[in-house]
N, C-alpha and C. Protein backbone atom coordinates (compact mmCIF):
# COMPACT_ATOMS: atom_id res chain seq x y z
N UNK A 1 0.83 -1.22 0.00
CA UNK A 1 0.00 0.00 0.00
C UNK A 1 0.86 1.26 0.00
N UNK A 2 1.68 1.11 -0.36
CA UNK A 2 2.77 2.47 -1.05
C UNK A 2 3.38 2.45 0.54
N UNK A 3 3.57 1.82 1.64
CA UNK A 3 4.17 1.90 2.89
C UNK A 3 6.13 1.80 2.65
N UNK A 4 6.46 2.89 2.81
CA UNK A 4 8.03 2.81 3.46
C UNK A 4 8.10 3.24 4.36
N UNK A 5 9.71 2.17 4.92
CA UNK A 5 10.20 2.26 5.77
C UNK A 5 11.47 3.22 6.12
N UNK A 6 11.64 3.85 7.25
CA UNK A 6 12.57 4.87 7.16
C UNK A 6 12.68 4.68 8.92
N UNK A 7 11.80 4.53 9.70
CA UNK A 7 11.91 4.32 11.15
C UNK A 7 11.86 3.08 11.74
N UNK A 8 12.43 2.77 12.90
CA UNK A 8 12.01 1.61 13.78
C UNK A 8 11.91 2.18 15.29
N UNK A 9 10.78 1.92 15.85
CA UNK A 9 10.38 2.39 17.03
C UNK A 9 10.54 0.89 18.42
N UNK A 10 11.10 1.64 19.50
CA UNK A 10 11.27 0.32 20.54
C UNK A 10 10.73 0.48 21.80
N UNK A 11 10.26 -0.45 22.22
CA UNK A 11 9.60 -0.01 23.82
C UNK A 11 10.33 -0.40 24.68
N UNK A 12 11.08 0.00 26.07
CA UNK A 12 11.94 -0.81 26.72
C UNK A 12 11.63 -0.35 28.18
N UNK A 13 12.45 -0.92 28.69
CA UNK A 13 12.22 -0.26 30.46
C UNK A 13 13.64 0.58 30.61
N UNK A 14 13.52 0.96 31.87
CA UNK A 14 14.23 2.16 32.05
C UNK A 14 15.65 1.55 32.59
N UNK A 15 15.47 0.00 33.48
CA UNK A 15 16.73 -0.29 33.96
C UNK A 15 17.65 -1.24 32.30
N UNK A 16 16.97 -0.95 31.59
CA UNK A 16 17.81 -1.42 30.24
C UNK A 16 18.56 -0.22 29.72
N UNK A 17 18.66 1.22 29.79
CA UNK A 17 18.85 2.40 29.01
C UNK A 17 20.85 2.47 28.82
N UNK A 18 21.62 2.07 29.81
CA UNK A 18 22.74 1.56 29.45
C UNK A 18 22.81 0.67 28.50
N UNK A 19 22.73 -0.35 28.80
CA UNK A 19 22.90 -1.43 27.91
C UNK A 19 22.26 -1.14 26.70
N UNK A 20 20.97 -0.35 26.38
CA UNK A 20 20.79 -0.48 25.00
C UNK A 20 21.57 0.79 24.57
N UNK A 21 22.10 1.83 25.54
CA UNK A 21 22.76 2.92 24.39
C UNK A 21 24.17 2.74 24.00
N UNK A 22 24.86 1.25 25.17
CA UNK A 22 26.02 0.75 24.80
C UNK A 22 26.05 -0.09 23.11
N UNK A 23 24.90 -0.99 23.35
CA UNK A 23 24.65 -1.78 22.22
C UNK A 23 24.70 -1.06 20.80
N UNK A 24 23.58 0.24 20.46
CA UNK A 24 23.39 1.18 19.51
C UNK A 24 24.68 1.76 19.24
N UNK A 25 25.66 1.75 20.00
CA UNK A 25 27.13 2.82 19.43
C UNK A 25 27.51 1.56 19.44
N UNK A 26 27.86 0.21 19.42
CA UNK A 26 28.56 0.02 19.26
C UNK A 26 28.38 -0.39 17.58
N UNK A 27 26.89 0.11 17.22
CA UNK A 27 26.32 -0.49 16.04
C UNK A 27 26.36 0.47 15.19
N UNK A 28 27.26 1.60 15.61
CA UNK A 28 27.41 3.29 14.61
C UNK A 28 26.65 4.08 14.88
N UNK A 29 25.83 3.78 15.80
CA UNK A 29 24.40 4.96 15.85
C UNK A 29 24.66 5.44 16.67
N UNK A 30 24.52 7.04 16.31
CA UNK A 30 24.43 8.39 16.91
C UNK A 30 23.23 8.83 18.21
N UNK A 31 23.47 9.21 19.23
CA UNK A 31 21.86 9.69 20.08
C UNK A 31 22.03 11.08 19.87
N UNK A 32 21.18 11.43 20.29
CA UNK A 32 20.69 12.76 19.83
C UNK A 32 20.54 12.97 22.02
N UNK A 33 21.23 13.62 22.31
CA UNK A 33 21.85 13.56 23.59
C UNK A 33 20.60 14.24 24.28
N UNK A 34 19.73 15.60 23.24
CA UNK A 34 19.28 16.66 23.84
C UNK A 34 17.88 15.81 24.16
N UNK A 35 17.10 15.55 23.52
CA UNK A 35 15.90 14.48 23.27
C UNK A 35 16.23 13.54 24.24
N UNK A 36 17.12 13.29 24.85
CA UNK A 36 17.40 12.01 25.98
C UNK A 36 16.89 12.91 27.22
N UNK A 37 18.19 14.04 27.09
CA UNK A 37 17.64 15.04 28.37
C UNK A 37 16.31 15.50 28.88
N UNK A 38 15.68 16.52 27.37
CA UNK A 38 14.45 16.80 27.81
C UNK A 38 13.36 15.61 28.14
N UNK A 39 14.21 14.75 27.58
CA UNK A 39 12.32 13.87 27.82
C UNK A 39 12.55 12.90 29.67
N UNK A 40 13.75 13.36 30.13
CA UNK A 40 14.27 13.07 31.24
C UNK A 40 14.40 11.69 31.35
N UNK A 41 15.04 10.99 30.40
CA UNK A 41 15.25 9.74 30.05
C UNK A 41 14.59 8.98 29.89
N UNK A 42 13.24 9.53 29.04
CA UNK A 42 12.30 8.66 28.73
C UNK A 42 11.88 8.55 27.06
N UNK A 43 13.09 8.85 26.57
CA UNK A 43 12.90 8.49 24.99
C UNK A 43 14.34 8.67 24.48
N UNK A 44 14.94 8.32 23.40
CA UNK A 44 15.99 8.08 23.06
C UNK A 44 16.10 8.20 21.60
N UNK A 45 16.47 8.70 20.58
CA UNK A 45 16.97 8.57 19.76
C UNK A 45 18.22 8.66 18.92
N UNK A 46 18.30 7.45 17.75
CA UNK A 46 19.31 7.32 17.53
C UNK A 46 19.60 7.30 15.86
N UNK A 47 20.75 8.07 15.36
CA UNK A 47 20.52 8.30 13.72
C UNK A 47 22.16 7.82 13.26
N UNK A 48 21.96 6.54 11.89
CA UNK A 48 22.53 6.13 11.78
C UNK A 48 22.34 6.60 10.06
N UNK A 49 22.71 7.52 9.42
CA UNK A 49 22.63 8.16 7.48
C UNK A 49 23.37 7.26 7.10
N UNK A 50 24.22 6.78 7.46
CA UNK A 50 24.56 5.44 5.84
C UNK A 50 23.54 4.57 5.86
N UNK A 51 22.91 4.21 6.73
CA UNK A 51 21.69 2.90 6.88
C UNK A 51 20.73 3.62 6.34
N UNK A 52 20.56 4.73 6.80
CA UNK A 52 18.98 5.00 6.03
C UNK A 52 17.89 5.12 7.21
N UNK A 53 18.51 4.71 8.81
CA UNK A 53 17.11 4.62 9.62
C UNK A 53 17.27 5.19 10.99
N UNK A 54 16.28 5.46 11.41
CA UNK A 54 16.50 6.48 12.56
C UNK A 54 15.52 5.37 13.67
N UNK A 55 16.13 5.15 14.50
CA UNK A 55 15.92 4.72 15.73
C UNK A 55 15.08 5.37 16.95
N UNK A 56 13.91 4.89 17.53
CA UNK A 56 13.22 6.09 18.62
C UNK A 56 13.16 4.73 19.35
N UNK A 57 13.61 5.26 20.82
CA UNK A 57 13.27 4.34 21.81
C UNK A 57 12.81 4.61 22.92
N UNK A 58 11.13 4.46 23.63
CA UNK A 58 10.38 4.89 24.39
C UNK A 58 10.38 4.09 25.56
N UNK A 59 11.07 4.60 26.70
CA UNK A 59 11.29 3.80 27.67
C UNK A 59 10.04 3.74 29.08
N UNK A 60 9.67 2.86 29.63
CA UNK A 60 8.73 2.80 29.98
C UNK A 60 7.20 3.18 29.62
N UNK A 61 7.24 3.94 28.71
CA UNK A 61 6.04 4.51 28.58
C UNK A 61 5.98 5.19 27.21
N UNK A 62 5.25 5.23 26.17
CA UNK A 62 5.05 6.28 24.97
C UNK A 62 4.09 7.29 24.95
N UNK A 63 4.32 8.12 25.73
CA UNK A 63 3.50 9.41 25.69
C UNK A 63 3.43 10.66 24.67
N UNK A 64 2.31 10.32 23.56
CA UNK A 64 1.94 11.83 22.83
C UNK A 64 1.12 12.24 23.47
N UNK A 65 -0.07 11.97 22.49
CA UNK A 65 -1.56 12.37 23.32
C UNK A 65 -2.15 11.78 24.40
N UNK A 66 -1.74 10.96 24.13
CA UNK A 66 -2.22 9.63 25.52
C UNK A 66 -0.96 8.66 25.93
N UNK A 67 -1.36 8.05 27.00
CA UNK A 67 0.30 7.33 27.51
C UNK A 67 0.17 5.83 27.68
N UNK A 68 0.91 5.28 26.97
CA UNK A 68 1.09 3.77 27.08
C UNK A 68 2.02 3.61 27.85
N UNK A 69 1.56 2.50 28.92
CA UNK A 69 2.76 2.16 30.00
C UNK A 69 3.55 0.20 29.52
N UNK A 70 4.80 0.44 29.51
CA UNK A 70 4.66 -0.71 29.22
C UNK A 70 5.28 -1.69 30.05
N UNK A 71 4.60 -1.15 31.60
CA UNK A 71 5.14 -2.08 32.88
C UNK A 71 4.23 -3.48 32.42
N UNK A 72 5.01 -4.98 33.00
CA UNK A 72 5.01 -5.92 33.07
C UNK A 72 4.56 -6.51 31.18
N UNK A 73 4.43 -5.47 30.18
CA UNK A 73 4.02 -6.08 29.14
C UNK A 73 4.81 -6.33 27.80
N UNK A 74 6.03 -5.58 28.06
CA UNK A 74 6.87 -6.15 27.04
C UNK A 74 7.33 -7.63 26.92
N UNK A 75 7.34 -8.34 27.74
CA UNK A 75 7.75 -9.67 27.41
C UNK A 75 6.10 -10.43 27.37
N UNK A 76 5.45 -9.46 26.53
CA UNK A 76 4.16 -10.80 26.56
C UNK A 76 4.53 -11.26 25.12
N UNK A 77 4.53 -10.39 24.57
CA UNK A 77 4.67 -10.68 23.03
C UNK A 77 5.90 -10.64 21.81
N UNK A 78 6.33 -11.15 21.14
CA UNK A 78 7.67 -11.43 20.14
C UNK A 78 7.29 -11.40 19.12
N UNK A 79 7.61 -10.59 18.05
CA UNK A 79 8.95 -9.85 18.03
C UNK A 79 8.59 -7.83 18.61
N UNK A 80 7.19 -7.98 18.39
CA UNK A 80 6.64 -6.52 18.69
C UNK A 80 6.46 -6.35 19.89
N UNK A 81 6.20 -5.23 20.26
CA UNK A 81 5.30 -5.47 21.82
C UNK A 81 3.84 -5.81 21.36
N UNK A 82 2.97 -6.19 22.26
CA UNK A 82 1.46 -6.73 22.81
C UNK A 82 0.90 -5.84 21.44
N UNK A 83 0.19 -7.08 21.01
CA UNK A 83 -0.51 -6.06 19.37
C UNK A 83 -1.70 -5.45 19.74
N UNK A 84 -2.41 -5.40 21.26
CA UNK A 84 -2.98 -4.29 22.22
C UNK A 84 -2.45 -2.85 21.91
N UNK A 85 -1.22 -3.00 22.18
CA UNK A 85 -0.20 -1.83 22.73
C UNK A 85 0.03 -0.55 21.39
N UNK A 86 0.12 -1.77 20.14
CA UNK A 86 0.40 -1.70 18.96
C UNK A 86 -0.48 -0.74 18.54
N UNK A 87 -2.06 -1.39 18.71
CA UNK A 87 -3.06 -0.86 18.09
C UNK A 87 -3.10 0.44 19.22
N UNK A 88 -3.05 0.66 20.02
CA UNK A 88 -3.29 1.62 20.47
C UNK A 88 -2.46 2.56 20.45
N UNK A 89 -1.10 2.28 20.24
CA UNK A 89 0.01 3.15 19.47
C UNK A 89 -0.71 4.26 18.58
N UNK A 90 -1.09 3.36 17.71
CA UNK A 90 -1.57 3.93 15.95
C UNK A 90 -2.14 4.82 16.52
N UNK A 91 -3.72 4.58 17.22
CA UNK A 91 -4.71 5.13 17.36
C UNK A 91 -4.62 6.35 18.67
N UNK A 92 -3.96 6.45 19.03
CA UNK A 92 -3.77 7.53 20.49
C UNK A 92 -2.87 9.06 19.59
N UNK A 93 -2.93 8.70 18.58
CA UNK A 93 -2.52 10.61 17.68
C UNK A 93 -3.70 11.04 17.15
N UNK A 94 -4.10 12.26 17.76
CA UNK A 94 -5.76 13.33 17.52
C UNK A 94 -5.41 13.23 15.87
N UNK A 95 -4.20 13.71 15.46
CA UNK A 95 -4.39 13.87 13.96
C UNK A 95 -3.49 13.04 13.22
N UNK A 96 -4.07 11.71 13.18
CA UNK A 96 -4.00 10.84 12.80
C UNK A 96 -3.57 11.35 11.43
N UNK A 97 -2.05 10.82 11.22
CA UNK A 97 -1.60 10.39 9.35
C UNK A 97 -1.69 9.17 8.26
N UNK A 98 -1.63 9.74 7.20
CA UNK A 98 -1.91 8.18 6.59
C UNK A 98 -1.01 7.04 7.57
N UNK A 99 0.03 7.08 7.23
CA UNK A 99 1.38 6.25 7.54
C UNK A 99 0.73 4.86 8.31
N UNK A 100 -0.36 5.79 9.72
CA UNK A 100 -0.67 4.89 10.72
C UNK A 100 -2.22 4.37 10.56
N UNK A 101 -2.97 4.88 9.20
CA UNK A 101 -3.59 4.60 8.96
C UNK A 101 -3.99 3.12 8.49
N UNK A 102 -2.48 3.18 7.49
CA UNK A 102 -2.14 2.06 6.82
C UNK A 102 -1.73 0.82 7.76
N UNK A 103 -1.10 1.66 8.72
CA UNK A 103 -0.49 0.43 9.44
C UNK A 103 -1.94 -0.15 10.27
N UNK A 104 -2.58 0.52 10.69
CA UNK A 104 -3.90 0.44 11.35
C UNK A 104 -4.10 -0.84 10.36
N UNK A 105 -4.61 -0.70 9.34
CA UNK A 105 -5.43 -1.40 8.14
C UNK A 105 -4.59 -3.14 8.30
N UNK A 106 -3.77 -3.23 7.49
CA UNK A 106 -2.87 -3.95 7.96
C UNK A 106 -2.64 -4.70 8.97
N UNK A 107 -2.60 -4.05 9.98
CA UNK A 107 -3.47 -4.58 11.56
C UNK A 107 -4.21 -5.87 11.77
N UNK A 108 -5.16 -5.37 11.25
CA UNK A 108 -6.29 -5.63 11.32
C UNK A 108 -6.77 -6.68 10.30
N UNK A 109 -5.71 -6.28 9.06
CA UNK A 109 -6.20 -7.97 7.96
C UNK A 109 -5.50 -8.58 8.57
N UNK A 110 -4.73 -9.02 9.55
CA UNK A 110 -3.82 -9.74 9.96
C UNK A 110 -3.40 -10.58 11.25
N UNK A 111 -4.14 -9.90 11.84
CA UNK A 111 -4.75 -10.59 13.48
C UNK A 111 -5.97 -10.22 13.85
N UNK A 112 -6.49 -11.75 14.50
CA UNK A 112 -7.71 -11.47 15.10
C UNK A 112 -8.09 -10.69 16.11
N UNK A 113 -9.28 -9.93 16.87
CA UNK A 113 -9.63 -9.87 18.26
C UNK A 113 -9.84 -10.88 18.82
N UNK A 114 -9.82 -10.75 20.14
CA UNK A 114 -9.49 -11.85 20.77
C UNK A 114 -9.46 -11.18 22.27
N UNK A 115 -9.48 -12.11 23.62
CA UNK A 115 -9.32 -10.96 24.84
C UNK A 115 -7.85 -11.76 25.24
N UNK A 116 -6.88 -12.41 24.99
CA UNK A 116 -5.69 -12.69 25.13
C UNK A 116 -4.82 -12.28 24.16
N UNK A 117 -3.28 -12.28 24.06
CA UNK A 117 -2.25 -11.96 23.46
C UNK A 117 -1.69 -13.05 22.85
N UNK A 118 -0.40 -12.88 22.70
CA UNK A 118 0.33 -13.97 21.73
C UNK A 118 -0.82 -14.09 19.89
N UNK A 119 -0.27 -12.76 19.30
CA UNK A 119 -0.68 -12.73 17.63
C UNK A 119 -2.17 -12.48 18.03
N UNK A 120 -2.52 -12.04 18.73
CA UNK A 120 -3.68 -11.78 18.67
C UNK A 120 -3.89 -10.30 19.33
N UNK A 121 -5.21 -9.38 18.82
CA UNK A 121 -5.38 -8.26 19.18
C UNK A 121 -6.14 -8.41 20.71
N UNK A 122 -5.43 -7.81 22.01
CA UNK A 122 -6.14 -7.95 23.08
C UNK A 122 -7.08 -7.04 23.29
N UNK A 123 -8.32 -7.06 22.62
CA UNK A 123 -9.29 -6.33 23.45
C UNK A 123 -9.80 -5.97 24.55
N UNK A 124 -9.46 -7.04 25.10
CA UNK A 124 -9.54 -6.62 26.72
C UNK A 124 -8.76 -5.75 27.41
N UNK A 125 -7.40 -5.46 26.79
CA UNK A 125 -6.90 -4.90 27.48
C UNK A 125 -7.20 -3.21 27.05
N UNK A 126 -7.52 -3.59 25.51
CA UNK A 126 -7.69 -1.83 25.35
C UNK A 126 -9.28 -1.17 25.71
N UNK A 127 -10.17 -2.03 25.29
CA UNK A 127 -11.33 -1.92 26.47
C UNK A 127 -11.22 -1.26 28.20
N UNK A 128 -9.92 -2.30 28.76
CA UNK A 128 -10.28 -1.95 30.03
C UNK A 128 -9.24 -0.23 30.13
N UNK A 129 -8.41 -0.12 29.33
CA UNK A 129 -7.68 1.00 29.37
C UNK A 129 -8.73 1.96 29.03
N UNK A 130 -9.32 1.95 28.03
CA UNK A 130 -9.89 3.09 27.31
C UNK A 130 -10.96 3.13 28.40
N UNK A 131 -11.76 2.14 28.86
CA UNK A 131 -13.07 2.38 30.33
C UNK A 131 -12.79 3.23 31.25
N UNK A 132 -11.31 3.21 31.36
CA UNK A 132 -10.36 4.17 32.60
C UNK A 132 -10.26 5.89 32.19
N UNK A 133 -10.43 5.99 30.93
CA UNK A 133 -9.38 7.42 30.82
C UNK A 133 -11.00 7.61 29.31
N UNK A 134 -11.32 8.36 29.47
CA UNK A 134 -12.82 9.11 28.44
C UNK A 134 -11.93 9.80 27.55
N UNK A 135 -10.60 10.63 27.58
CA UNK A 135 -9.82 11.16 26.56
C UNK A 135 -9.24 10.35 25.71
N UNK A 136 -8.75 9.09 26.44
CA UNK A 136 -7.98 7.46 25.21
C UNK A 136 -9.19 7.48 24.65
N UNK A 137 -10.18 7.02 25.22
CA UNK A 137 -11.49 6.77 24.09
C UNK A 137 -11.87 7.02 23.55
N UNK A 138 -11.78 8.74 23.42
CA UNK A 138 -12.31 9.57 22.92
C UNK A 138 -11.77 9.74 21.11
N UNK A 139 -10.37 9.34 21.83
CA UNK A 139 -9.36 9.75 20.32
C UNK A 139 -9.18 8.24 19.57
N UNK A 140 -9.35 6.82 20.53
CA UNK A 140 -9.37 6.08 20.06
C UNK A 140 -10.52 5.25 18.84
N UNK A 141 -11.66 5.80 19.32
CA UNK A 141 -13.10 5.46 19.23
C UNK A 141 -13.02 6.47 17.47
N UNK A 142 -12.66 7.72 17.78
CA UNK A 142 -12.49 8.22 16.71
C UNK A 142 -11.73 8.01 15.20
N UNK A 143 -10.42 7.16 15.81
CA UNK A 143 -9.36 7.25 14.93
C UNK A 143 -9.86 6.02 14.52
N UNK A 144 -10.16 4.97 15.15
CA UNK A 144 -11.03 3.63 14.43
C UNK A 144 -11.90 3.92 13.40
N UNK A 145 -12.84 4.85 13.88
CA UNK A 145 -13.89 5.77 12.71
C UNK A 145 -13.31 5.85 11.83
N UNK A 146 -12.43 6.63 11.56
CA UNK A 146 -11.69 7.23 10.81
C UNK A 146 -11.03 5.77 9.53
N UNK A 147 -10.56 4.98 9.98
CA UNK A 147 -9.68 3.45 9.81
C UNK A 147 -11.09 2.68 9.11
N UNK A 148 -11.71 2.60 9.54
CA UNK A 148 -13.39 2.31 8.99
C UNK A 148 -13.76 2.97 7.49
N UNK A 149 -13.73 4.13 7.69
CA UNK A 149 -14.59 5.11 6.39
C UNK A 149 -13.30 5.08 5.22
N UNK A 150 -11.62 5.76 6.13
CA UNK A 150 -10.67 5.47 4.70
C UNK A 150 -10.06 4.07 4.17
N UNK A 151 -10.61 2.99 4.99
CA UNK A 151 -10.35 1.87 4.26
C UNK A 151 -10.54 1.47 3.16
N UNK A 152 -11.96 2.14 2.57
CA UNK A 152 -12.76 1.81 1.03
C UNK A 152 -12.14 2.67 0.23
N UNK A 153 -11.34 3.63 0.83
CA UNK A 153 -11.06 4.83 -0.52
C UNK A 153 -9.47 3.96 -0.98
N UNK A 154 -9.04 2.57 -0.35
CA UNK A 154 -7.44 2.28 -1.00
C UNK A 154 -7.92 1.13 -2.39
N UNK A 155 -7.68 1.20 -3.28
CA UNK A 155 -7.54 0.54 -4.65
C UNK A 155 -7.23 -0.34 -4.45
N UNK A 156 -5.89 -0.45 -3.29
CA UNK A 156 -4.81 -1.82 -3.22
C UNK A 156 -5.36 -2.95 -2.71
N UNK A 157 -6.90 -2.43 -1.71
CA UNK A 157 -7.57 -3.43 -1.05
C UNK A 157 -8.81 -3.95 -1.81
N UNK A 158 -8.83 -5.45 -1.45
CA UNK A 158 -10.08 -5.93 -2.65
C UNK A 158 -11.35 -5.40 -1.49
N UNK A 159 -12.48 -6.29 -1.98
CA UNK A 159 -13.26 -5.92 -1.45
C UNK A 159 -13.90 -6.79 -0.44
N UNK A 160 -13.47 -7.67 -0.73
CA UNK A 160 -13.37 -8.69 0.60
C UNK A 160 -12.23 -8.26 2.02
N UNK A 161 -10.58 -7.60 1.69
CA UNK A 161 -10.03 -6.98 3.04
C UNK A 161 -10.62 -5.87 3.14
N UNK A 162 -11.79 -5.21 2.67
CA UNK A 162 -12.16 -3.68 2.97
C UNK A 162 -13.28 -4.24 4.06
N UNK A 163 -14.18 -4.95 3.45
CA UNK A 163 -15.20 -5.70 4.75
C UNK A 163 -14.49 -6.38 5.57
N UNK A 164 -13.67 -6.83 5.59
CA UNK A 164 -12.69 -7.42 7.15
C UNK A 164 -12.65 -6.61 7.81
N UNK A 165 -11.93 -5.14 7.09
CA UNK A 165 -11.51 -4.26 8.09
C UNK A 165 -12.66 -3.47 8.63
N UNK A 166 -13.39 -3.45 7.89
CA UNK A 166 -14.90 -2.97 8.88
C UNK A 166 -15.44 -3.66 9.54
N UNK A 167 -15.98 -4.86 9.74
CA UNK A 167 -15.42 -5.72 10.57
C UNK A 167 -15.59 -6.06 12.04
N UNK A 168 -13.88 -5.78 11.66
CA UNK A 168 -12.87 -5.18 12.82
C UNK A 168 -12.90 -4.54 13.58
N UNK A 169 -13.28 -3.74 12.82
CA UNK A 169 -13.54 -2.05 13.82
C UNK A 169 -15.13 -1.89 14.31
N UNK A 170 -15.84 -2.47 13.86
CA UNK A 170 -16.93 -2.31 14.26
C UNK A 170 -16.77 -3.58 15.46
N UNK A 171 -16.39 -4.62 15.33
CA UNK A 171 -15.89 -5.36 16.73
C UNK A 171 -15.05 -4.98 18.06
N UNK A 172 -14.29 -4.28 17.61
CA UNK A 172 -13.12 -3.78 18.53
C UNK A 172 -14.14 -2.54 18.82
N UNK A 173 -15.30 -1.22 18.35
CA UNK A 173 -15.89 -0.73 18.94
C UNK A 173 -17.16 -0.67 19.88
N UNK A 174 -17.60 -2.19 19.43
CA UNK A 174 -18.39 -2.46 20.24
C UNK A 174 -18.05 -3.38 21.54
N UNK A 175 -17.18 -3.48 21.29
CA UNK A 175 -16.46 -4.36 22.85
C UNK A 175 -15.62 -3.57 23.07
N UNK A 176 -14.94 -2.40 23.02
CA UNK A 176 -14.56 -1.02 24.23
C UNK A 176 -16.52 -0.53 24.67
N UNK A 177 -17.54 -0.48 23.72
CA UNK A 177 -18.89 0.02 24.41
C UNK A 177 -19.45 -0.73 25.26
N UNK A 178 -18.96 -2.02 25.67
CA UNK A 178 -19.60 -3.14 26.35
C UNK A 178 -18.87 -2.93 27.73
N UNK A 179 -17.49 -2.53 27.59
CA UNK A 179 -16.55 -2.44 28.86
C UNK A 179 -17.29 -1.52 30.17
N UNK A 180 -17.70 -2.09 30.99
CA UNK A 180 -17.75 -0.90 32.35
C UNK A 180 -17.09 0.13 32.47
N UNK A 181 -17.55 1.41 32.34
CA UNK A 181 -17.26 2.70 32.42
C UNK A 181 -16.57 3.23 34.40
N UNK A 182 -15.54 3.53 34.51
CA UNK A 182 -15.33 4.19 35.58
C UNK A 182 -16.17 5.49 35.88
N UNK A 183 -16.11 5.69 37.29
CA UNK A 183 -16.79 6.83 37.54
C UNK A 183 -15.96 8.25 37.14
N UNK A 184 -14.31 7.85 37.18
CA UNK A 184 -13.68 8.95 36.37
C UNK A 184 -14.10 9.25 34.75
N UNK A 185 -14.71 8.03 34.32
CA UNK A 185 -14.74 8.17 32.80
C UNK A 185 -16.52 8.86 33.03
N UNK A 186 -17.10 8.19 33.10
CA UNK A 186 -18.58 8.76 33.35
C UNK A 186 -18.39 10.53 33.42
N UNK A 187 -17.59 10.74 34.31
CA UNK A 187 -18.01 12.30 34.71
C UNK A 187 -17.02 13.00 33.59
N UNK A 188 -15.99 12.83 33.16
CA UNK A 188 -15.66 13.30 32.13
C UNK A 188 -16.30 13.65 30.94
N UNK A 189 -16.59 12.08 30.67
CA UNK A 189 -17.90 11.84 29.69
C UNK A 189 -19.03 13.09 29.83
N UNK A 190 -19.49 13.36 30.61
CA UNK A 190 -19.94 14.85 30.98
C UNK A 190 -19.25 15.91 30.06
N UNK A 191 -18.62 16.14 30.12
CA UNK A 191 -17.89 17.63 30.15
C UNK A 191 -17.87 17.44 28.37
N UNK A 192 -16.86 16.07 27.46
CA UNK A 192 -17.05 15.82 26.37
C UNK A 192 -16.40 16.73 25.62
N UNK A 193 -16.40 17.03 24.71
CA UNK A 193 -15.65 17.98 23.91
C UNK A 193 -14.78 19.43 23.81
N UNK A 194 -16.14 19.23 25.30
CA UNK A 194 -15.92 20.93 25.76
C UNK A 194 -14.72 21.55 25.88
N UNK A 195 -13.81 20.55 26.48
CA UNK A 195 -12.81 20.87 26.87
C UNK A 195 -11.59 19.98 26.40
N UNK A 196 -10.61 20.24 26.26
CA UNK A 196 -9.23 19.45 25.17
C UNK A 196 -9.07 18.77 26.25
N UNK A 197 -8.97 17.15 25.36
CA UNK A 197 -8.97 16.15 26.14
C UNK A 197 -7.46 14.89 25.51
N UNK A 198 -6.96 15.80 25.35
CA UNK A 198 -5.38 15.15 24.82
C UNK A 198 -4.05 16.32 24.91
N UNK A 199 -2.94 15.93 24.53
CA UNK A 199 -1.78 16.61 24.76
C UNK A 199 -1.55 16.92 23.49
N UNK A 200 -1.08 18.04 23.29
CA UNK A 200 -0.36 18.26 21.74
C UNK A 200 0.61 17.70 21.84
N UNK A 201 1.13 17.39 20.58
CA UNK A 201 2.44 16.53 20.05
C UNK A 201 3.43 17.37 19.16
N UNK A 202 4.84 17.54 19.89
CA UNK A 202 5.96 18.36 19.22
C UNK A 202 6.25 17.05 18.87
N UNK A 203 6.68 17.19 17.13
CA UNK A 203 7.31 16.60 16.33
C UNK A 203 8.94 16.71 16.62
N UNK A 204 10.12 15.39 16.88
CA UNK A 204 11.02 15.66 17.57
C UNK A 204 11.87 14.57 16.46
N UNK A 205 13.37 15.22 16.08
CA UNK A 205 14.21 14.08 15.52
C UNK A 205 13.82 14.51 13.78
């Protein structure tokens, strides 16, 4: 679907951040020292121009608009992290680009829902995340929308992966609507649009 590659993104914990910035130099790659600092050692990048690829590594947590934690869940799944984590990657940017659109799509012809891990999409887990926080849902619930309606406009997809991927999304939205709502989410749920319910995102690297 016209997808290149130019990045690789990593999730790690924080007592690994030696060892992986020993590993990366010893592999030619450059950090970008300042991006280590400000993000107070919670992201890392690394640029290697004869290869062609730039390295981002989000340690404990990937915070744009919304924050993925990735205590106890990186070792659920190989070679990616938790295709939970994944999908909610894509979907937690308000202004969603193709890039992750595609990858969204893709997604989704390619693993099932399911409420466990290992190659499978955990709904349960993004259900019970998104029940917690009315702003994840808000942008998540949306960007699915979104993954839904521009799926039919790609050529590359027949018309049999265009109904998968709707689907999909109409599965994965009706089981986050089935999830028990917190009383933090309820009263938010209140307030609704009114008020900005995500973080802006500085483009960095």
């Amino acid at each position: 679907m016209g997808r290149a590659y130019t990045d690789i993104d990593f999730g790690a914990y924080g007592k690994q951040t030696k060892q992986i910035h020993d590993m990366m130099a010893s592999l030619g790659y450059t950090d970008n020292r300042e991006v280590f600092i400000v993000s107070e050692g919670e992201r890392a990048i690394y640029d290697k121009p004869e290869a062609g690829l730039h390295v981002d590594i989000f340690y404990e947590k990937l915070d744009f608009c919304h924050a993925i934690y990735w205590k106890d869940r990186l070792e659920t799944d190989s070679p990616t992290i938790p295709l939970a984590e994944l999908l909610l990657e894509k979907m937690q940017i308000v202004q969603i680009n193709e890039k992750d659109i595609i990858d969204t799509i893709m997604l989704l012809l390619e693993h099932p829902l399911g409420d466990s891990d290992h190659e499978t999409i955990n709904m349960k887990r993004v259900a019970a995340i998104c029940a917690a926080d009315w702003g994840f849902w808000r942008t998540t619930t949306m960007n699915l929308d979104k993954v839904r309606q521009l799926a039919h406009h790609y050529p590359q997809l027949t018309d049999e992966q265009k109904a998968k991927v709707e689907s999909q999304v109409n599965a994965a939205l009706a089981r986050m609507d089935a999830e028990p709502k917190t009383m933090g989410w309820k009263l938010r749920a209140r307030v609704g649009d009114r008020v900005k319910w995500y973080k802006d995102v500085d483009e960095v690297g």
